[in-house]
Protein backbone atom coordinates (compact mmCIF):
# COMPACT_ATOMS: atom_id res chain seq x y z
CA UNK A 1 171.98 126.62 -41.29
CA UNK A 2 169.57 129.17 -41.29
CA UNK A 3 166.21 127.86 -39.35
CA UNK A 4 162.56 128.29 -40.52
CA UNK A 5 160.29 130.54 -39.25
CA UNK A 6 158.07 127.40 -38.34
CA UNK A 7 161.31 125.32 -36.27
CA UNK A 8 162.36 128.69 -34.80
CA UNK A 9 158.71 128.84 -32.98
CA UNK A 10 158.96 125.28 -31.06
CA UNK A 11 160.91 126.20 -28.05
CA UNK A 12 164.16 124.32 -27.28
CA UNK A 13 163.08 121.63 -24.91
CA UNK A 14 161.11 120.35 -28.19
CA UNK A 15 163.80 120.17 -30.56
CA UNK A 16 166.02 118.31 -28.43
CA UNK A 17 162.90 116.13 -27.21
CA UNK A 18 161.44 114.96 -30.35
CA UNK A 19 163.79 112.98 -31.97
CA UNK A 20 163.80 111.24 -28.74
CA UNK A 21 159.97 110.46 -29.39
CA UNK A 22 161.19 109.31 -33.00
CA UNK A 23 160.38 112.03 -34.29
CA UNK A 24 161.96 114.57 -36.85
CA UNK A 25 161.39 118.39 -35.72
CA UNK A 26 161.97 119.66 -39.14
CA UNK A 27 158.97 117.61 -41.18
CA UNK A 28 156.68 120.08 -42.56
CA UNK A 29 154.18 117.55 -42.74
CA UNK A 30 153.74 117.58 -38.67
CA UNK A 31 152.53 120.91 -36.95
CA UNK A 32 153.84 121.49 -32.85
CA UNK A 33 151.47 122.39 -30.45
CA UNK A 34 151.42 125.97 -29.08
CA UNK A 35 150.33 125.38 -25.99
CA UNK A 36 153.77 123.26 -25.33
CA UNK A 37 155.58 126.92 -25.85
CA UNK A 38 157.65 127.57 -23.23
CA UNK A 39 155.82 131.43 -23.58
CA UNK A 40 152.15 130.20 -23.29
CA UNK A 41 149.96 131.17 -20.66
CA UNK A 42 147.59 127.97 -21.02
CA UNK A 43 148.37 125.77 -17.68
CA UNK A 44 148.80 121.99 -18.53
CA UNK A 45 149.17 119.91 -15.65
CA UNK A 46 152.48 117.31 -15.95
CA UNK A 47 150.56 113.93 -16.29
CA UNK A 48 154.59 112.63 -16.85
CA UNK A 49 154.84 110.83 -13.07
CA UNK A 50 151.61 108.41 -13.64
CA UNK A 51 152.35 104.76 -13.63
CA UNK A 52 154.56 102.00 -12.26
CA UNK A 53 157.60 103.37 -10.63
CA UNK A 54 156.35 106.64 -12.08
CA UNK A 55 157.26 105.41 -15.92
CA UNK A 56 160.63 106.03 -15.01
CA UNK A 57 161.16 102.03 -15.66
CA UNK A 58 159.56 99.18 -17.65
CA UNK A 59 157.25 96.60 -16.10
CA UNK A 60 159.47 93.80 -13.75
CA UNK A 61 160.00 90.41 -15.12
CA UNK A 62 158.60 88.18 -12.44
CA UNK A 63 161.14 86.88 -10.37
CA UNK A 64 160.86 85.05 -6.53
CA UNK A 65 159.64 82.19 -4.89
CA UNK A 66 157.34 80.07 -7.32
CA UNK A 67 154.39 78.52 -6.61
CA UNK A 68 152.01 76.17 -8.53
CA UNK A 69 148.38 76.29 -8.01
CA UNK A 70 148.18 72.63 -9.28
CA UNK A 71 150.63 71.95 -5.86
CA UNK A 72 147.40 73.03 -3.59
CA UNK A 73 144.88 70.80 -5.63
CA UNK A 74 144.26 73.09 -8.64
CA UNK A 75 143.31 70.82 -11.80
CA UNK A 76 142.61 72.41 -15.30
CA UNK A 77 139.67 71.92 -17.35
CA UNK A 78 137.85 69.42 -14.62
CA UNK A 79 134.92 71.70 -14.09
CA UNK A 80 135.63 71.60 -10.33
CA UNK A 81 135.68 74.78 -8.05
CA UNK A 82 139.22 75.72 -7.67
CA UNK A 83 138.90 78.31 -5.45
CA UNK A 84 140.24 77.02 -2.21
CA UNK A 85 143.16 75.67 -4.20
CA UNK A 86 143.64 79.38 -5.33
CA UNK A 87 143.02 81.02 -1.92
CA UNK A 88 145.58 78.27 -0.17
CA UNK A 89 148.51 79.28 -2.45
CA UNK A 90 147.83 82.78 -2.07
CA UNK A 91 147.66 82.63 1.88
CA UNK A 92 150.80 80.43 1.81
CA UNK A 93 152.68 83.10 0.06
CA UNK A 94 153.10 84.30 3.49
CA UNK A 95 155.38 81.91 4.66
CA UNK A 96 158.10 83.78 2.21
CA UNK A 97 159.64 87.24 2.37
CA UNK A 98 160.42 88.95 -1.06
CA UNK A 99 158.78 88.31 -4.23
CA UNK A 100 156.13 85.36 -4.66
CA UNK A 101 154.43 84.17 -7.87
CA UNK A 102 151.50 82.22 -7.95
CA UNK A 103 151.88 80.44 -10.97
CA UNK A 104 149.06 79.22 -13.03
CA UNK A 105 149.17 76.61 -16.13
CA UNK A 106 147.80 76.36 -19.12
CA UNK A 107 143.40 75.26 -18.85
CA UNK A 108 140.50 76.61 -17.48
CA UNK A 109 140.11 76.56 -13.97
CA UNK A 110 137.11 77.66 -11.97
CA UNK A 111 136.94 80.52 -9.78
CA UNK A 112 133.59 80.87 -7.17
CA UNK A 113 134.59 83.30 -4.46
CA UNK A 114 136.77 86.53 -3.65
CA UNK A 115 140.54 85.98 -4.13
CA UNK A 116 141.90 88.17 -1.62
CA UNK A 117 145.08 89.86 -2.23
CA UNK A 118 146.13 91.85 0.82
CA UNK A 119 150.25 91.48 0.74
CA UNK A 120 153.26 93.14 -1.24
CA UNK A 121 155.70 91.63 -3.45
CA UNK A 122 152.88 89.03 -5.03
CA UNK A 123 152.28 88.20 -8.54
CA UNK A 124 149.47 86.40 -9.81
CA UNK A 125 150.69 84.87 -13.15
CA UNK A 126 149.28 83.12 -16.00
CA UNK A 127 150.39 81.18 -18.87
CA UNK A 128 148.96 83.35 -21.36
CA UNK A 129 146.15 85.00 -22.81
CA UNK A 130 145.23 83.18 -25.53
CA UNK A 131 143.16 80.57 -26.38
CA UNK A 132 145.90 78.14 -25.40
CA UNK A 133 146.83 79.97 -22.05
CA UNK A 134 145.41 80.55 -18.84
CA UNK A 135 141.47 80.88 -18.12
CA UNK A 136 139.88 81.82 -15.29
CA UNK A 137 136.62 81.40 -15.46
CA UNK A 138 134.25 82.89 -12.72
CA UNK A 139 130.49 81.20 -12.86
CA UNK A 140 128.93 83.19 -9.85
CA UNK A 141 127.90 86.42 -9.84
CA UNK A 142 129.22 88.41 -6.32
CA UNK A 143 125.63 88.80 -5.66
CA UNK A 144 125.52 84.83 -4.77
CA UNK A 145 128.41 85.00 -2.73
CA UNK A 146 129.16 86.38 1.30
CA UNK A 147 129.74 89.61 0.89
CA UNK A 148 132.77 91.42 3.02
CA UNK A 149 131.46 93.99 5.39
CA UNK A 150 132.38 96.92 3.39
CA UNK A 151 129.43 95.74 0.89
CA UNK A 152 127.30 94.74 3.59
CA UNK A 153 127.59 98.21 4.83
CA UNK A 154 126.67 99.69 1.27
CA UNK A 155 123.85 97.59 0.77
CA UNK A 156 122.94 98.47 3.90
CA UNK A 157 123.06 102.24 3.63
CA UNK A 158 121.35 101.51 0.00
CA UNK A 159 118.20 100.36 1.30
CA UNK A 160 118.17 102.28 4.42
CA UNK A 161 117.99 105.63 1.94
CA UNK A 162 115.67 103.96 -0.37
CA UNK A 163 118.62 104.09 -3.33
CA UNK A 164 116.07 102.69 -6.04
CA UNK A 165 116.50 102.45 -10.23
CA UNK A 166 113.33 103.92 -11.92
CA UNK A 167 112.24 100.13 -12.49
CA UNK A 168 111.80 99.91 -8.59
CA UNK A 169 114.88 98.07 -7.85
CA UNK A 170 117.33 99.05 -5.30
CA UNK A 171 120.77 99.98 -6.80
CA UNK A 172 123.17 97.21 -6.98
CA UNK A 173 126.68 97.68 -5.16
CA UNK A 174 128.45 95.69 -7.38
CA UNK A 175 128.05 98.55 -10.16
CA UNK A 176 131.09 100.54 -8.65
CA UNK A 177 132.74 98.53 -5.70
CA UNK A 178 133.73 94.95 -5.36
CA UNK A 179 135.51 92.79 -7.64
CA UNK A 180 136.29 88.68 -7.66
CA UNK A 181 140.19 89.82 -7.53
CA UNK A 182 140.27 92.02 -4.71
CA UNK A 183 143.21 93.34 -3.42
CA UNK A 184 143.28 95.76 -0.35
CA UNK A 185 145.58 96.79 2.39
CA UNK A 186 145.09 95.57 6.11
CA UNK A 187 146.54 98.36 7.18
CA UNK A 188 144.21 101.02 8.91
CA UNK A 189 147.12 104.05 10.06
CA UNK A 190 145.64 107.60 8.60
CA UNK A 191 147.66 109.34 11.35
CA UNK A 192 147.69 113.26 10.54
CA UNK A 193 151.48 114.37 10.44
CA UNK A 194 151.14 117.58 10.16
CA UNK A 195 149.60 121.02 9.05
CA UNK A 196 150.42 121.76 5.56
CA UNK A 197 151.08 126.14 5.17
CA UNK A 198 152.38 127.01 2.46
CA UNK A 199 152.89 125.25 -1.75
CA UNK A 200 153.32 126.44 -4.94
CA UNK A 201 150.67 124.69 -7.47
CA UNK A 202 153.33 122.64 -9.98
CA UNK A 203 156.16 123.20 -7.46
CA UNK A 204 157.53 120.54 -5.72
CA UNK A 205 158.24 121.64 -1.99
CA UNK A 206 155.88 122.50 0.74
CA UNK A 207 156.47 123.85 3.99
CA UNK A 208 154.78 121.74 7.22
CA UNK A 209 154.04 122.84 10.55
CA UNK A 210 156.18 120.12 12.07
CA UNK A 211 158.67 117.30 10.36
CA UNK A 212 159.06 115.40 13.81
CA UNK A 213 156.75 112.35 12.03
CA UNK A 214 158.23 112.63 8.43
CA UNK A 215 161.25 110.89 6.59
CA UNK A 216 162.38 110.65 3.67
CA UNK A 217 161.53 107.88 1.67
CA UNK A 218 157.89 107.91 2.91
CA UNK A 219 154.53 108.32 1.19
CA UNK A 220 152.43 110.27 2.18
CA UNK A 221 148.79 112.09 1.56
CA UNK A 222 147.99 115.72 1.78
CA UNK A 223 144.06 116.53 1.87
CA UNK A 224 142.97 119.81 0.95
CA UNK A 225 139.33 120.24 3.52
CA UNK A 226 137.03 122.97 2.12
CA UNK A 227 135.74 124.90 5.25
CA UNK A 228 134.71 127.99 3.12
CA UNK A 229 131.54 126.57 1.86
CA UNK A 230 130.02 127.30 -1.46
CA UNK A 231 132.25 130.42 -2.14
CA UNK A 232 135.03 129.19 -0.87
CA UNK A 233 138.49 130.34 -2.53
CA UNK A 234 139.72 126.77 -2.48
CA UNK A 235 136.80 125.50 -4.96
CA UNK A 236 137.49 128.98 -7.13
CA UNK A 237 141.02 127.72 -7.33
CA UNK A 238 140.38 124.11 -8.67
CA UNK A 239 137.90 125.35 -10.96
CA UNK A 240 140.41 127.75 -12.00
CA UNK A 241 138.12 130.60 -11.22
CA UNK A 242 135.49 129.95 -13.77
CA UNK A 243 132.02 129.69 -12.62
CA UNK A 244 130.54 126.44 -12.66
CA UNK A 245 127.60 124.56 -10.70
CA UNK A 246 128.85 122.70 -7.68
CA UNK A 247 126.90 120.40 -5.73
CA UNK A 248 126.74 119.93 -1.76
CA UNK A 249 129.27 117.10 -1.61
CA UNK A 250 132.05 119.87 -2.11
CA UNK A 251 130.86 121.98 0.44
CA UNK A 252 128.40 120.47 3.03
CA UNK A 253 131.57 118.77 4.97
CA UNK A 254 134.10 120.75 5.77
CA UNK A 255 135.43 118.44 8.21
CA UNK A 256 136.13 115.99 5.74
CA UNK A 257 139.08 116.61 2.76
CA UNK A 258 137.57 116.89 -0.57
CA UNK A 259 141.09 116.79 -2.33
CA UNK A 260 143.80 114.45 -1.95
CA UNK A 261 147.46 113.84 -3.29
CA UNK A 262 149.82 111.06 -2.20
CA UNK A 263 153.04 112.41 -2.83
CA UNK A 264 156.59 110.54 -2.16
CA UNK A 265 159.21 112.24 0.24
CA UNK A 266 162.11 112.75 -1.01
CA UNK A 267 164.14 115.08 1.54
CA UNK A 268 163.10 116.99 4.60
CA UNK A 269 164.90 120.06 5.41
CA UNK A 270 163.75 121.52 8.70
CA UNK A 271 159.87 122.14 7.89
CA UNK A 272 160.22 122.33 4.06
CA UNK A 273 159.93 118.94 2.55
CA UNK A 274 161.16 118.10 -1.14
CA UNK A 275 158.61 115.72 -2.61
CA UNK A 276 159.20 113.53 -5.90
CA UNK A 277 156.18 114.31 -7.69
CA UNK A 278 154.64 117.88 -8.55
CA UNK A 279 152.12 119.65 -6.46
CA UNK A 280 148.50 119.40 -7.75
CA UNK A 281 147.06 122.47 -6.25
CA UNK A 282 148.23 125.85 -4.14
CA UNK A 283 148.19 126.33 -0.54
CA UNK A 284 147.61 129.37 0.71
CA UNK A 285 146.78 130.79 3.89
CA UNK A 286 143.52 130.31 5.43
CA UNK A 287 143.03 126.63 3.70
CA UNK A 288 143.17 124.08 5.77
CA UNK A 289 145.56 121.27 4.43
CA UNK A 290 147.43 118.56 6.32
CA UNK A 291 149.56 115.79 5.54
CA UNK A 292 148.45 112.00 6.99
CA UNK A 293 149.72 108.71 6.79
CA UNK A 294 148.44 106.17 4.05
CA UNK A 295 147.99 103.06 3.39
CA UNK A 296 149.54 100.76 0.46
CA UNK A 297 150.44 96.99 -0.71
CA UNK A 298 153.01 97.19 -3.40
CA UNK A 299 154.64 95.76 -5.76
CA UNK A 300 151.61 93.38 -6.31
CA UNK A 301 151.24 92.27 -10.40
CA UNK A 302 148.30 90.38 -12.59
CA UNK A 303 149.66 89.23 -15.95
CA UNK A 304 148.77 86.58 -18.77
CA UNK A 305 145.78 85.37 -18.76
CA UNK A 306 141.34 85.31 -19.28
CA UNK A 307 139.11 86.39 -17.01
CA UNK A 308 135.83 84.89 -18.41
CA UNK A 309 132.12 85.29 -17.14
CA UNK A 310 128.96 83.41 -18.47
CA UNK A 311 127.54 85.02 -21.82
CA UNK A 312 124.75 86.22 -19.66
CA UNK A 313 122.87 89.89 -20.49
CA UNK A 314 124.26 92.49 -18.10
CA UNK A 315 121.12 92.72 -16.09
CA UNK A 316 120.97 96.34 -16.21
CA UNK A 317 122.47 99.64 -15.72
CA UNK A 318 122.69 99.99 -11.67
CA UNK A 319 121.61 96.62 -10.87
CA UNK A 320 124.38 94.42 -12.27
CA UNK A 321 125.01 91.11 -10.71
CA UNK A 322 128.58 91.27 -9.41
CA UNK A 323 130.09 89.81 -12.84
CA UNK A 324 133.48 91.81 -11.85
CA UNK A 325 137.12 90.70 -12.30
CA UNK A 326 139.20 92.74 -10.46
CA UNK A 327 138.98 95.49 -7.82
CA UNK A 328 141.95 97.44 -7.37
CA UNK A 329 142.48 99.36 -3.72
CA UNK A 330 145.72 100.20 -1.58
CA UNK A 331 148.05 99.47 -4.24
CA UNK A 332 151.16 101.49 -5.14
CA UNK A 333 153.57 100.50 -8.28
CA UNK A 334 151.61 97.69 -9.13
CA UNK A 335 150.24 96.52 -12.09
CA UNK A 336 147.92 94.39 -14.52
CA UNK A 337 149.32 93.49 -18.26
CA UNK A 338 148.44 90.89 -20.91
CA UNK A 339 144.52 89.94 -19.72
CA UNK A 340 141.47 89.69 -21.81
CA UNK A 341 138.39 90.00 -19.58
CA UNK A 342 135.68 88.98 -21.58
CA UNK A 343 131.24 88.71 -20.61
CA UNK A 344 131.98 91.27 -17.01
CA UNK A 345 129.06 93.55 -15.63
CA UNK A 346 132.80 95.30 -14.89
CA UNK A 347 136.10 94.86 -15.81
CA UNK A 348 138.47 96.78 -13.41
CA UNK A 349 137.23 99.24 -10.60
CA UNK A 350 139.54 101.04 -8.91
CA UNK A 351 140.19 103.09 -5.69
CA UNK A 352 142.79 104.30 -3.62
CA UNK A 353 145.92 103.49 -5.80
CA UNK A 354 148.37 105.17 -6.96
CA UNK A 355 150.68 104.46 -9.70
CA UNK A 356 149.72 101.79 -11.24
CA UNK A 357 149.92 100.52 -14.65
CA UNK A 358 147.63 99.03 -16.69
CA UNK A 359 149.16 97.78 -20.14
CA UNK A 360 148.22 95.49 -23.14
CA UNK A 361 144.69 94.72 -21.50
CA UNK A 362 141.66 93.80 -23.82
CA UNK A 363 137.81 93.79 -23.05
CA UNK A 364 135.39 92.32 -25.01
CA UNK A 365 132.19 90.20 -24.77
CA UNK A 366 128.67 92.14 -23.95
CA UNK A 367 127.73 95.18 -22.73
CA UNK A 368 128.91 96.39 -19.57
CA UNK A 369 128.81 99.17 -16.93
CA UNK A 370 132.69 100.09 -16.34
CA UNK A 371 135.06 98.41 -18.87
CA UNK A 372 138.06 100.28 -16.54
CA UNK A 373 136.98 102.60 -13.97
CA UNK A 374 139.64 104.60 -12.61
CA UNK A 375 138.17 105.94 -9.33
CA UNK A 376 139.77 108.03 -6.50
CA UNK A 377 143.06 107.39 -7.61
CA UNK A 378 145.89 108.88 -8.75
CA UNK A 379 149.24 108.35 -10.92
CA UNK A 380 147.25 105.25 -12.81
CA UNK A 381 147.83 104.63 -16.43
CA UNK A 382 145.88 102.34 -18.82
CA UNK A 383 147.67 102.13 -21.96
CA UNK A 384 147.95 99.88 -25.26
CA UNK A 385 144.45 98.62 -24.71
CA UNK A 386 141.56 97.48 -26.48
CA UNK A 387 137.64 97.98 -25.31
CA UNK A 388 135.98 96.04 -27.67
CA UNK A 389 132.86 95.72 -25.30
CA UNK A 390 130.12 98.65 -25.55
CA UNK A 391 129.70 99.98 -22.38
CA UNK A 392 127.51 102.41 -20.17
CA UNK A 393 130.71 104.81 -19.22
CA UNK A 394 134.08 104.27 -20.89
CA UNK A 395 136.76 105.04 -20.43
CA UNK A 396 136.08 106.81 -16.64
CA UNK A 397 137.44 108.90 -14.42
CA UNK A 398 135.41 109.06 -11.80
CA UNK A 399 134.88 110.43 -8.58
CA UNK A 400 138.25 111.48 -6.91
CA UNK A 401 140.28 110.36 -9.91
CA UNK A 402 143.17 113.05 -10.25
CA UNK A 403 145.97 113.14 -12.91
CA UNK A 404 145.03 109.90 -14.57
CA UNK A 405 145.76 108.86 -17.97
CA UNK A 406 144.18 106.36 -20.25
CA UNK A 407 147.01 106.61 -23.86
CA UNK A 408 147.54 104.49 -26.90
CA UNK A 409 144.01 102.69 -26.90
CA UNK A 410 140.87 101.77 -29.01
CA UNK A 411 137.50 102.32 -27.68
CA UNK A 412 134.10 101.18 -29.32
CA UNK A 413 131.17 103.21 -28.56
CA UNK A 414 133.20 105.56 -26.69
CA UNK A 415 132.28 107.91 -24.02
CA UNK A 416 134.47 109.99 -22.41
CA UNK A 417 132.99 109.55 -18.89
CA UNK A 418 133.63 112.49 -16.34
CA UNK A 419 131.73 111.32 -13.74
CA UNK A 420 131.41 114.42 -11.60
CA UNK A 421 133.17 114.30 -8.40
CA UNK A 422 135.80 116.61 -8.31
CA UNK A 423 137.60 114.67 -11.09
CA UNK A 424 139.93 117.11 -12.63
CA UNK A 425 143.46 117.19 -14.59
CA UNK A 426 143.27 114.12 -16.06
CA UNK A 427 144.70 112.68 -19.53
CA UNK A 428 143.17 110.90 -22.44
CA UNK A 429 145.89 110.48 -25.00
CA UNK A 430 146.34 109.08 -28.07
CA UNK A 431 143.50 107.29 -28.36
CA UNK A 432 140.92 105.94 -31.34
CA UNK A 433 137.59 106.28 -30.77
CA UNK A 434 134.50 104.94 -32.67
CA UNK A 435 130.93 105.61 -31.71
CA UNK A 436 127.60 105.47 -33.72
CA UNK A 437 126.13 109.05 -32.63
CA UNK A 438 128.63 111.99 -31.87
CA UNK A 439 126.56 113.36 -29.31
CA UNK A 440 127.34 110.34 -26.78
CA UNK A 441 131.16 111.52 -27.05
CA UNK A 442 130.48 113.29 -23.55
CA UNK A 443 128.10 111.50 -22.26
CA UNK A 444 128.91 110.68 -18.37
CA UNK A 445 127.25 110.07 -14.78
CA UNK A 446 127.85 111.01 -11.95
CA UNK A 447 124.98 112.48 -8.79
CA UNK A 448 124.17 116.37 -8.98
CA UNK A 449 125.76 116.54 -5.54
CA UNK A 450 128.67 115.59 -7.05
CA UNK A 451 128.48 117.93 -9.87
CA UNK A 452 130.36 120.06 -11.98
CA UNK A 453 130.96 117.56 -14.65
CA UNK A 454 135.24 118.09 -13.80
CA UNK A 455 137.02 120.08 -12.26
CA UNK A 456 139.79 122.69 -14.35
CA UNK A 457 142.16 120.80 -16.65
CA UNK A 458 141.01 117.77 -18.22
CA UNK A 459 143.05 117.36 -21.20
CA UNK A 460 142.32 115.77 -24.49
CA UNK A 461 144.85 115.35 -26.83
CA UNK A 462 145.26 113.79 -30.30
CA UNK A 463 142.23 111.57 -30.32
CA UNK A 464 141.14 110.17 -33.49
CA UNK A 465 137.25 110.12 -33.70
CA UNK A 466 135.10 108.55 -36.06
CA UNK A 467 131.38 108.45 -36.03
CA UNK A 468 127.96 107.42 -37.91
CA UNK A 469 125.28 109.66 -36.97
CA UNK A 470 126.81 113.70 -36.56
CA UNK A 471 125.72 115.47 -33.83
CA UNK A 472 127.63 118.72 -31.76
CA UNK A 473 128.19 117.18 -28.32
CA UNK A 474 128.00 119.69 -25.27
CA UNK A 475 129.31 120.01 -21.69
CA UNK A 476 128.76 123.18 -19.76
CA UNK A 477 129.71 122.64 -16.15
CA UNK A 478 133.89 121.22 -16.74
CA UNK A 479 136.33 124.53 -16.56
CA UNK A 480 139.19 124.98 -18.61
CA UNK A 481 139.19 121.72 -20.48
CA UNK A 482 142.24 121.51 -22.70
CA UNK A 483 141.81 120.00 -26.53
CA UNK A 484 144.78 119.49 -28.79
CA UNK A 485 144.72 117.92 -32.34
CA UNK A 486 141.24 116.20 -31.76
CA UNK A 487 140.68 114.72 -35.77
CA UNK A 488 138.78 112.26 -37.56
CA UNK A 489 137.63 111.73 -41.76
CA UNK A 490 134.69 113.45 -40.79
CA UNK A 491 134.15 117.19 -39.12
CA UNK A 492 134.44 117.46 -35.75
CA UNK A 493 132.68 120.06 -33.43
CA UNK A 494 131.76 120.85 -30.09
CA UNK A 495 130.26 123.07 -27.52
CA UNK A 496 132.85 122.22 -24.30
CA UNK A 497 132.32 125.07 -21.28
CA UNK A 498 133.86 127.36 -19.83
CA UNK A 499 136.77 128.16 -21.32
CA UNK A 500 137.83 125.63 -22.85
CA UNK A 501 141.28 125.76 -24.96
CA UNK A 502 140.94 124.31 -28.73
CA UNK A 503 144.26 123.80 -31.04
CA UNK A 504 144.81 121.56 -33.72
CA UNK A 505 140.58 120.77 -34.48
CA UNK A 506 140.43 118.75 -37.37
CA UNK A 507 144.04 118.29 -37.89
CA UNK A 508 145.67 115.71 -37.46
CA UNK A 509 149.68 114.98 -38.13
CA UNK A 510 150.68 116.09 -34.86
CA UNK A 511 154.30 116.19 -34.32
CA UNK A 512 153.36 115.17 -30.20
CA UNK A 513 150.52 112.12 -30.94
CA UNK A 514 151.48 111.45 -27.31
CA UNK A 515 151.56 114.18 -24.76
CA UNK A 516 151.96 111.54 -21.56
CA UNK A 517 155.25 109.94 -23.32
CA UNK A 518 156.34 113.63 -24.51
CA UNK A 519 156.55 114.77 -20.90
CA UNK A 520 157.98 111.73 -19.51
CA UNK A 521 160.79 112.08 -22.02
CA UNK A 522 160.94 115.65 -20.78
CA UNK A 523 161.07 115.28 -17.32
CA UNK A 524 163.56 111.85 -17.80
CA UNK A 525 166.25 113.65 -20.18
CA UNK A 526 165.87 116.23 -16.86
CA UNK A 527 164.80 119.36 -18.82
């Protein structure tokens, strides 16, 4: 059978890949991205490796030692504080190795104070989402309660610098940080391993100055330090040599890293070590990388149920009350799946993961700053979800957040935060977006000494748009942005600098509608 001209342009990997997808290569209907050529010269980053187990499995079924709130005093629907009941089950999860689920009935029950969730192998599980499931329903703002020294130190350093909203309030640190589920890592080992000399970017080996500390099996962090200052080859290189504004964050410090990557070890061979996931920049010489210990619980879930806060108005942008559900730090191949979160000043912050998964989660209720928030992180994945609730930035990657993905989702007033920060080759995907003025498509935060806006290779790929009011959105401080069958029923246009790549505007029928699950198939049928 003699090919046409169309099929014989989609290089080979995509043929045998798409039907894979459920898809049919030959529909003349669908049109295949060029910038998937094996031939083109566009750089996309391999967002394939983000989530649980690195999407390489589906979500456990919750398994282990069993236990019932309602045996430590918990009682649905009673209107009494069951907080200690809550915090006694979780702390007695200690007294078992392996996996423990904190299992939670059917009702309301009433949560006043942190949960703290600071072990592995733990799963806090509901009955259910619905009306009929589990609800947990959290009264008191995190401004009314003791706050854990990590705030105090915030608030602290807020009013110290005179950190003030134009209304004359100081800013609130519950608008980023802090969340009624909390889960962190006790451990404080950031040991530095070695010198890192020499990596390809996208290559997946990197030569050390000394594998006496490392083993396979671990995971690991390598922090790129910029010591160069405002010149310096290192920022040219994430920017991907275009020039851009950058504030004093990325160059006032060179004795702290201003790039990091936990990778997982997967072999060490005298000082080149083999490591599962790709590498997100170079390394050449004169940078100054290393490699450090890091610290993770894992293996810690959230699934079925309501978080629900008072229908109270969001008290403003900066000086929210501390309406938050969850805060997500330390955790590796964890995740969150079937919960509504509905009233929250924010629904999930996040910092210092990596791969976790975020599936089937809905937000809804009134306005509010962060619906997810996917901070400096990397691997995480939010997908299947619904943001129902309006919100100041949403969906965010913020500061730090680094190959990222948000897929398969619906957003209401969307705005495709970039919050500044070194942010860079992150994914939204797949996603259906509605908004009342196109010009707030791009709207993001983020402090000038954090700027640009991202760093090289954001990618936005098949993302339905519609709007009311048209409008030609700009950014002109994110390099090399990539934008691939961005559609809608009305005309879409933008002004995205520098050098931005465009394929596919105002078309839709993609024969890819999901890069992130395209390049997982890739990378799992191992081509």
């Amino acid at each position: 059978m003699k090919l046409p001209n169309r099929i014989l342009s989609i290089n080979l990997l995509a043929l045998i890949t798409l039907p894979f997808l459920g898809l049919n290569p030959f529909d003349d209907s669908k049109w295949f991205p060029q910038i998937l050529m094996d031939d083109s010269k566009n750089y996309l980053p391999d967002f394939s490796f983000a989530g649980y187990r690195w999407g390489e499995t589906e979500l456990p079924s919750a398994s282990g030692k069993v236990l019932d709130v309602t045996s430590f005093g918990a009682a649905a629907n009673d209107n009494i504080d069951d907080t200690p009941a809550f915090n006694t089950a979780i702390a007695s999860a200690n007294n078992y190795e392996g996996n423990v689920i904190i299992s939670v009935p059917p009702g309301k029950f009433i949560i006043k104070d942190i949960l703290w969730i600071e072990r592995s192998n733990l799963i806090l599980q509901g009955s259910g989402n619905n009306h009929n499931g589990t609800i947990l329903l959290m009264p008191t703002p995190m401004e009314e309660m003791e706050l854990p020294p990590k705030l105090v130190e915030l608030k602290t350093y807020l009013i110290d610098n005179d950190k003030k909203v134009s209304t004359g309030e100081y800013f609130s640190v519950f608008s980023w940080t802090g969340g009624i589920i909390w889960t962190r890592s006790k451990s404080i080992n950031q040991q530095i391993l070695a010198d890192v000399i020499e990596g390809k970017r996208g290559g997946q080996k990197i030569i050390v100055s000394d594998n006496s500390k490392i083993k396979s099996g671990d995971v690991l962090q390598i922090r790129w330090y910029n010591t160069e200052g405002k010149q310096s080859t290192l920022l040219n290189h994430i920017m991907d040599n275009q020039e851009v504004i950058c504030g004093e964050r990325l160059y006032e410090e060179p004795e702290k890293s201003i790039i990091k990557q936990e990778v997982s070890i997967q072999s060490v061979d005298k000082n080149t070590i083999t490591i599962k996931e790709k590498l997100l920049h170079a390394i050449k010489p004169g940078w100054k990388v290393d490699l450090a210990a890091v610290n993770f619980i894992e293996e810690v879930g959230f699934e079925n149920f309501t978080v629900e806060f008072p229908n109270v108005p969001n008290k403003g942008h900066h000086i929210e009350a501390g309406f938050n559900a969850f805060y997500l730090t330390g955790l590796l191949h964890s995740w969150i799946k079937n919960v509504k979160i509905i009233n929250a000043d924010n629904g999930i912050l996040s910092d210092d993961c990596k791969n976790v998964t975020i599936e089937n989660l809905e937000v809804s209720g009134r306005h509010t700053h962060y619906n997810v928030h996917l901070g400096d992180c990397r691997y995480m994945i939010v997908k299947n979800f619904k943001f129902n609730s309006s919100s100041y930035h949403t969906p965010s990657f913020n500061t730090g957040s680094i190959l990222n993905v948000f897929s398969g989702g619906y957003v209401r007033e969307a705005k495709l935060d970039q919050h500044c920060g070194l942010n860079h080759q992150n994914l939204f995907d797949n996603l259906y977006l509605e908004l009342t003025e196109l010009n707030n498509l791009f709207e993001h935060g983020g402090a000038g000494y954090w700027k640009p806006t991202a760093g090289a290779f954001n990618t936005f790929w098949n993302l339905k748009i519609e709007y009311q009011v048209a409008a030609i959105p700009k950014i002109n401080n994110a390099p090399s942005a990539r934008f691939v069958g961005i559609h809608g029923p009305q005309k879409l246009e933008f002004e995205y600098r520098p050098n931005a790549y465009f394929e596919g505007m105002n078309k839709d029928n993609i024969s890819v509608p999901s890069l992130y699950d395209y390049q997982l198939q890739l990378r799992l049928s191992g081509l």
